[in-house]
Protein backbone atom coordinates (compact mmCIF):
# COMPACT_ATOMS: atom_id res chain seq x y z
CA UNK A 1 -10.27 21.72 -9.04
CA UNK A 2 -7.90 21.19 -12.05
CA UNK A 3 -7.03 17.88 -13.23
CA UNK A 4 -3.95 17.00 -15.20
CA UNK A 5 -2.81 13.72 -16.90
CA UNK A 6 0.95 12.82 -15.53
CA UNK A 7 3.24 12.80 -18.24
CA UNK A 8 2.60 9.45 -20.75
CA UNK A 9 0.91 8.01 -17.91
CA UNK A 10 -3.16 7.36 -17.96
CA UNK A 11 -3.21 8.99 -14.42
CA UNK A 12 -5.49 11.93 -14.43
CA UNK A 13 -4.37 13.91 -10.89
CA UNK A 14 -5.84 16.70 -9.60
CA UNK A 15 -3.70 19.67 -8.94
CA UNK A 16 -3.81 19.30 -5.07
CA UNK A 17 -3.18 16.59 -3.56
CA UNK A 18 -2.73 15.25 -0.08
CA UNK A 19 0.75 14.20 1.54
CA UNK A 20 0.16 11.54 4.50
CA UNK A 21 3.19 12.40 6.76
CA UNK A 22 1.54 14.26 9.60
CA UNK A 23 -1.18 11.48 9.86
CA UNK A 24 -0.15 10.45 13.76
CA UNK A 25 3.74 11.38 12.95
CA UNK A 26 5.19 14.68 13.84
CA UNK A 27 7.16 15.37 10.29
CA UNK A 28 6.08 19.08 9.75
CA UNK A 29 8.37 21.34 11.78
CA UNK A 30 6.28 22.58 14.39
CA UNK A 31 5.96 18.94 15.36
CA UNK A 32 2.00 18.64 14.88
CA UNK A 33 0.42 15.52 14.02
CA UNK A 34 -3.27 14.55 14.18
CA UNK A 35 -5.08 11.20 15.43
CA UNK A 36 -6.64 8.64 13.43
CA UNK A 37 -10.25 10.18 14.02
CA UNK A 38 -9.45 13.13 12.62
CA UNK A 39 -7.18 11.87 9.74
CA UNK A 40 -10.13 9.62 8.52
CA UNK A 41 -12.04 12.75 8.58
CA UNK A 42 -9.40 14.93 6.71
CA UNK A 43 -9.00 12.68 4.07
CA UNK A 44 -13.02 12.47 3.03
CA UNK A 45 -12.77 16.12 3.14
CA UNK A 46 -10.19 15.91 0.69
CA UNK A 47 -11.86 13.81 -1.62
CA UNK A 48 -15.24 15.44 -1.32
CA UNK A 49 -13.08 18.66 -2.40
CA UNK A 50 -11.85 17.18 -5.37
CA UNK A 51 -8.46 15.84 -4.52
CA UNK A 52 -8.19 12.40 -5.83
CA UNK A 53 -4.50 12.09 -5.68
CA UNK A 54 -2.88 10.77 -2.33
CA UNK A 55 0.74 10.49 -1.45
CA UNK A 56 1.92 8.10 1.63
CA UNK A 57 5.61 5.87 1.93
CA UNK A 58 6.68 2.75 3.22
CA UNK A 59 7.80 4.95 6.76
CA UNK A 60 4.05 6.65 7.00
CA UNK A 61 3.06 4.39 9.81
CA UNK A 62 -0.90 4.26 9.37
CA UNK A 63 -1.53 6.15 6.21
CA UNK A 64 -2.15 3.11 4.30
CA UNK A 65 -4.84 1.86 6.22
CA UNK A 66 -6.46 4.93 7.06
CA UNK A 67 -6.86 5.80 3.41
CA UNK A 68 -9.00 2.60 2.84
CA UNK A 69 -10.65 3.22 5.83
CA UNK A 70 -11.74 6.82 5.03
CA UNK A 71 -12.36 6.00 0.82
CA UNK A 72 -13.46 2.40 1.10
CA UNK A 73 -14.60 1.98 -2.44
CA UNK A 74 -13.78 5.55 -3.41
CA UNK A 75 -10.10 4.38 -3.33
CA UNK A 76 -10.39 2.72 -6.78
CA UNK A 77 -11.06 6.99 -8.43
CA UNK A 78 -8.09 7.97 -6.22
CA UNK A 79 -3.93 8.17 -7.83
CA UNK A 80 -2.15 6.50 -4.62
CA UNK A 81 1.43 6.85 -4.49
CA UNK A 82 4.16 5.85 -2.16
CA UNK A 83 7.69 5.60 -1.44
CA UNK A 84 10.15 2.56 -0.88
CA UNK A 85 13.52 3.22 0.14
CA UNK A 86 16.21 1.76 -2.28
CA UNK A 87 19.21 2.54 -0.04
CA UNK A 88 19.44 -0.70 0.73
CA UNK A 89 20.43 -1.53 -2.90
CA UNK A 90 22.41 1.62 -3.13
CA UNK A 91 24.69 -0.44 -0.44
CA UNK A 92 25.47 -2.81 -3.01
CA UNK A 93 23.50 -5.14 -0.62
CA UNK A 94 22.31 -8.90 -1.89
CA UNK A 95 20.07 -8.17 -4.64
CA UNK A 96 17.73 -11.50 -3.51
CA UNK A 97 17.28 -8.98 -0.06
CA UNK A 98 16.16 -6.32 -1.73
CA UNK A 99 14.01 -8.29 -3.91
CA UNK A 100 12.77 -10.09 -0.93
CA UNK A 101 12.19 -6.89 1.26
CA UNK A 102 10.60 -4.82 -2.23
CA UNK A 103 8.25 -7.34 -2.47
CA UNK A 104 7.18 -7.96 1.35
CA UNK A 105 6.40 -3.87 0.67
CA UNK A 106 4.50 -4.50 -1.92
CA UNK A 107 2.30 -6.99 -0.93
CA UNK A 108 1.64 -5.37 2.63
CA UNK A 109 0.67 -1.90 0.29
CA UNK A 110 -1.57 -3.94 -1.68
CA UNK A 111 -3.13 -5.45 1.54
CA UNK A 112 -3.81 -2.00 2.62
CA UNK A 113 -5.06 -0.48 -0.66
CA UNK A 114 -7.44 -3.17 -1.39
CA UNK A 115 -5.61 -2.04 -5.20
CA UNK A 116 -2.21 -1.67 -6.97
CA UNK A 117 -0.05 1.31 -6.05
CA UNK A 118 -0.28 3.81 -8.78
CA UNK A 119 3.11 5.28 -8.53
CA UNK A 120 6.19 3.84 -6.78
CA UNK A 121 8.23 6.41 -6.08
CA UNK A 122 11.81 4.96 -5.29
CA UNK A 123 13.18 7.14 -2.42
CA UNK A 124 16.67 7.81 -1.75
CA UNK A 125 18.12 6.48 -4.85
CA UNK A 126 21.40 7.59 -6.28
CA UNK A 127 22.00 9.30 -9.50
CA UNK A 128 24.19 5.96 -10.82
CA UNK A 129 21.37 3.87 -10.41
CA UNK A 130 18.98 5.03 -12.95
CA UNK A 131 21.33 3.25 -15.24
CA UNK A 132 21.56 0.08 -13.52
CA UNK A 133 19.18 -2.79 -16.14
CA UNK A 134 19.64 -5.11 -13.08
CA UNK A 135 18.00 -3.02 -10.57
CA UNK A 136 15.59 -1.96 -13.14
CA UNK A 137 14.84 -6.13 -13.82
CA UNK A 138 14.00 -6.70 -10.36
CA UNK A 139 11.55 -3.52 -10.31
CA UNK A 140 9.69 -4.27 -13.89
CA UNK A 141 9.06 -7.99 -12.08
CA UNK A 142 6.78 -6.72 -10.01
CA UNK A 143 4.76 -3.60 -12.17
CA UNK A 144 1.54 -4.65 -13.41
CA UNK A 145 1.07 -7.11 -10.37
CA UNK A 146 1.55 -4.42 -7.45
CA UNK A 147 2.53 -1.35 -8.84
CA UNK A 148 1.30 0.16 -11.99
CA UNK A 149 3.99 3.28 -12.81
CA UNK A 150 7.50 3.96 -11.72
CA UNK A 151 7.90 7.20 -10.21
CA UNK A 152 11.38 8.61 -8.25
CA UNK A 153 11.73 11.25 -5.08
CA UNK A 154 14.44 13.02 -5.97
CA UNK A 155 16.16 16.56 -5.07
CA UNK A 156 18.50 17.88 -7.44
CA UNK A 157 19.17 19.18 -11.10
CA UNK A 158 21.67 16.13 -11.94
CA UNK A 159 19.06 13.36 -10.38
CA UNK A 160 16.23 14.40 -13.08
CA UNK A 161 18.95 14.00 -15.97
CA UNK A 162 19.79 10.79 -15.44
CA UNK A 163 16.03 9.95 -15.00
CA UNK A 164 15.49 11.19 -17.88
CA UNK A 165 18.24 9.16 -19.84
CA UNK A 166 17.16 6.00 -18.04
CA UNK A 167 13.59 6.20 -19.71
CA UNK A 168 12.34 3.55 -16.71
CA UNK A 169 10.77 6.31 -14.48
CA UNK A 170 7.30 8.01 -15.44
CA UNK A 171 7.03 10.58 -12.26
CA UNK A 172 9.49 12.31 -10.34
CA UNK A 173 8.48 14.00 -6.88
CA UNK A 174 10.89 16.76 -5.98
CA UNK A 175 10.50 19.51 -3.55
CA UNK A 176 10.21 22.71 -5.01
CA UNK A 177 9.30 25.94 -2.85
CA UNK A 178 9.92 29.81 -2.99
CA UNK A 179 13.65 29.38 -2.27
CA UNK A 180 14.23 25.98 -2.71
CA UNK A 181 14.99 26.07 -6.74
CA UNK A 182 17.55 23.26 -6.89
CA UNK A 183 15.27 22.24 -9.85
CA UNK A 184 15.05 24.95 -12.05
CA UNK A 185 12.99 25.81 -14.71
CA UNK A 186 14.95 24.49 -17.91
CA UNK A 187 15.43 20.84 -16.06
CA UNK A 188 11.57 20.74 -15.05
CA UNK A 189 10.43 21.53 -18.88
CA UNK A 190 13.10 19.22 -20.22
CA UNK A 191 11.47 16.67 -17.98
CA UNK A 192 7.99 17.72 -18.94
CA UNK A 193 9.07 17.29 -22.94
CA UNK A 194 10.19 13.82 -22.47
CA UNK A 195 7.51 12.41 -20.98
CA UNK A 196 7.74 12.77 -17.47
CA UNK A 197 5.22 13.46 -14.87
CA UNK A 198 6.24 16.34 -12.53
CA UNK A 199 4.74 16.44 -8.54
CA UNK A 200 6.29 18.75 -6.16
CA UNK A 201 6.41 18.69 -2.17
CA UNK A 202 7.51 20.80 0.79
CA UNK A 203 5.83 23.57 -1.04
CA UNK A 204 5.43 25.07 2.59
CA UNK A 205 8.73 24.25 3.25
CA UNK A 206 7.49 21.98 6.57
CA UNK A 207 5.49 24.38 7.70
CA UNK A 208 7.89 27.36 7.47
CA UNK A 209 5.86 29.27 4.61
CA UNK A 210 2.92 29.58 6.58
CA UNK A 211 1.56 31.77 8.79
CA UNK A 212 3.41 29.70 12.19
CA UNK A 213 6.45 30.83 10.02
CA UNK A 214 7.31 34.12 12.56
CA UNK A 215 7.48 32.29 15.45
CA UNK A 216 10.76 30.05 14.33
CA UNK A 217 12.98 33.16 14.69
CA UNK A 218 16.29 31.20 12.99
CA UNK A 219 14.13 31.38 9.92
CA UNK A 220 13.63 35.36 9.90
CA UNK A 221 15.60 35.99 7.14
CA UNK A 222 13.29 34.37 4.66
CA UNK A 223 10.07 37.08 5.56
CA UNK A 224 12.48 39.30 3.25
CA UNK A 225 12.83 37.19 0.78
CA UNK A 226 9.37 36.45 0.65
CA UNK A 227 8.28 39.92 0.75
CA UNK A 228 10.54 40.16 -2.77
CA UNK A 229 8.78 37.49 -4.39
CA UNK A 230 5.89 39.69 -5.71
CA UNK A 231 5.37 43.24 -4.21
CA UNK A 232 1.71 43.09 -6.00
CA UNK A 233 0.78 40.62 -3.35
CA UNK A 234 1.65 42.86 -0.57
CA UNK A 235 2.19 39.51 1.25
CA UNK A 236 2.06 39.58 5.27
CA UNK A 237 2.56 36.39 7.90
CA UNK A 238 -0.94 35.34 6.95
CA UNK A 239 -0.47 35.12 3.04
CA UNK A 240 2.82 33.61 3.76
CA UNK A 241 0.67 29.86 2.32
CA UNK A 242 -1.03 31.77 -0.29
CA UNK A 243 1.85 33.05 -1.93
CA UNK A 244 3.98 29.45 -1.55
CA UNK A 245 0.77 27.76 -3.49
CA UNK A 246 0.43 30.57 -6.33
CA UNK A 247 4.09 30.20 -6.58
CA UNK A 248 3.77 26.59 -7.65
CA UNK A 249 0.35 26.68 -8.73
CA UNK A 250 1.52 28.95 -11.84
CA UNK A 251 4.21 26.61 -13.34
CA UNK A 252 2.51 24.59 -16.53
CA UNK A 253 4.85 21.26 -16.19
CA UNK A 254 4.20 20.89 -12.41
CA UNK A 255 1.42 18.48 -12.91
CA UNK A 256 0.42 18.36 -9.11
CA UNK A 257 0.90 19.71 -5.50
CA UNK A 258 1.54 18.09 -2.49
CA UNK A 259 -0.09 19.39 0.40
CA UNK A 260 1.03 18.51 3.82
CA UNK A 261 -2.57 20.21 5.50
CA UNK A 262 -3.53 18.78 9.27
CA UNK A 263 -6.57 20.15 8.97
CA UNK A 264 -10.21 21.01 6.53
CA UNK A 265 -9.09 24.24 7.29
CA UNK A 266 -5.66 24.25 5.73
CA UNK A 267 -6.88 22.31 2.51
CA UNK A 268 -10.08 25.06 2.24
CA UNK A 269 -7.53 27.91 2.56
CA UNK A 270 -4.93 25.92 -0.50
CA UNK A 271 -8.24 25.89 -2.48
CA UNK A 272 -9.40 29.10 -2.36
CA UNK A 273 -5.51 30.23 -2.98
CA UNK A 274 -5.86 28.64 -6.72
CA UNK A 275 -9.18 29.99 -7.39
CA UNK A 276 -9.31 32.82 -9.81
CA UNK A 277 -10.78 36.19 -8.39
CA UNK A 278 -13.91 37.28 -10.39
């Protein structure tokens, strides 16, 4: 497993890591989601693979708790990251509720973790409000004492700009697949030269760019595509994963990759999909 500092942060990630979603919730699109015995057990496998970096949010029901409960002491080697959603400030809402509500997040996280988030990702933020200092106050109150960087999930070209102007944010998350480019190349190395931590997600595209991608027959037109991508791969419905983890895999500034695996299974097939053929 590779490891990689994010950005001007001290966080040394490895290039996998492990989204939470599908722990007992149904997020992927074939609507699969595994129970708490076997998420325990999917998340030591994880570790014991090398992936020390471990992505939940505030709307991940258990994930939380079942990463203490699988790690236990372990937790303190792991990155942790999550996701608050900052719509409600977006609203123009009463700043002294958002507070209030950011922090009740906060402490329940910290509850959970036993340990300070590593990265709060603010989710759902608007492009103006990387260049609000008021929203950025309330934030900065709490980092050190909950949270140790600032990180944003975000999903287009314009978003990473103004993160990148507002100098407040150390990580962005953004979902980057085999057709899903919103974010191209210039913006991401832009990012990468001023500091900024790049993770991507949906690299399967929730479960399209795998090989259950043939039997959601809406989504046929994308086999072609894929088969474009590299003719050298001679890709078939089985690669389908391989080639969506090479694909990100072989970009320098992405930093790490989300993986959105249900099972040891899925994680041992990423892995071997990143190691280098003798």
């Amino acid at each position: 497993m590779k490891y990689h500092i994010l950005g001007k942060t001290k966080l040394k990630v490895s290039k996998l890591s492990l989204g939470t979603a599908g722990l007992l919730s149904d997020y992927s699109i074939n609507k699969v989601f595994i129970n708490k015995k076997s998420s325990l057990k999917l998340i030591r496998f994880a570790f014991s693979k090398g992936i020390n970096f471990f992505d939940t949010a505030e709307s991940y029901k258990f994930s939380e708790k079942f990463l203490y409960e699988a790690l236990k002491k372990k937790i303190y080697d792991c990155v942790i990251s999550s996701k608050f959603d900052v719509s409600l400030y977006n609203k123009k809402s009463n700043k002294k509720i958002f507070r209030k509500k950011l922090l009740k997040f906060l402490k329940k996280s910290k509850k959970n973790l036993r340990k300070n988030l590593d990265i709060l990702y603010l989710h759902n933020p608007t492009y103006k409000i990387f260049g609000n200092k008021d929203f950025f106050k309330i934030l900065n109150e709490f980092k050190g004492k909950y949270f140790n960087y600032l990180g944003a999930s975000i999903y287009n070209k314009k978003e990473v700009l103004e993160v990148i102007k507002s100098k407040e944010i150390n990580v962005i998350q953004i979902p980057y697949n085999l057709f899903n480019k919103e974010i191209d190349d210039k913006v991401c190395k832009l990012a990468k030269v001023n500091g900024i931590g790049i993770v991507v997600r949906s690299v399967f595209l929730k479960g399209l760019l795998t090989s259950h991608f043939i039997k959601h027959g809406k989504f046929k037109k994308y086999i072609y595509q894929v088969l474009k991508f590299n003719h050298k791969m001679k890709i078939k419905s089985e690669q389908l994963s391989k080639a969506a983890i090479r694909f990100c895999y072989n970009k320098k500034y992405i930093s790490s990759i989300v993986l959105g695996s249900l099972s040891t299974e899925e994680i041992k097939k990423s892995i071997s999909s990143i190691k280098k053929k003798k």
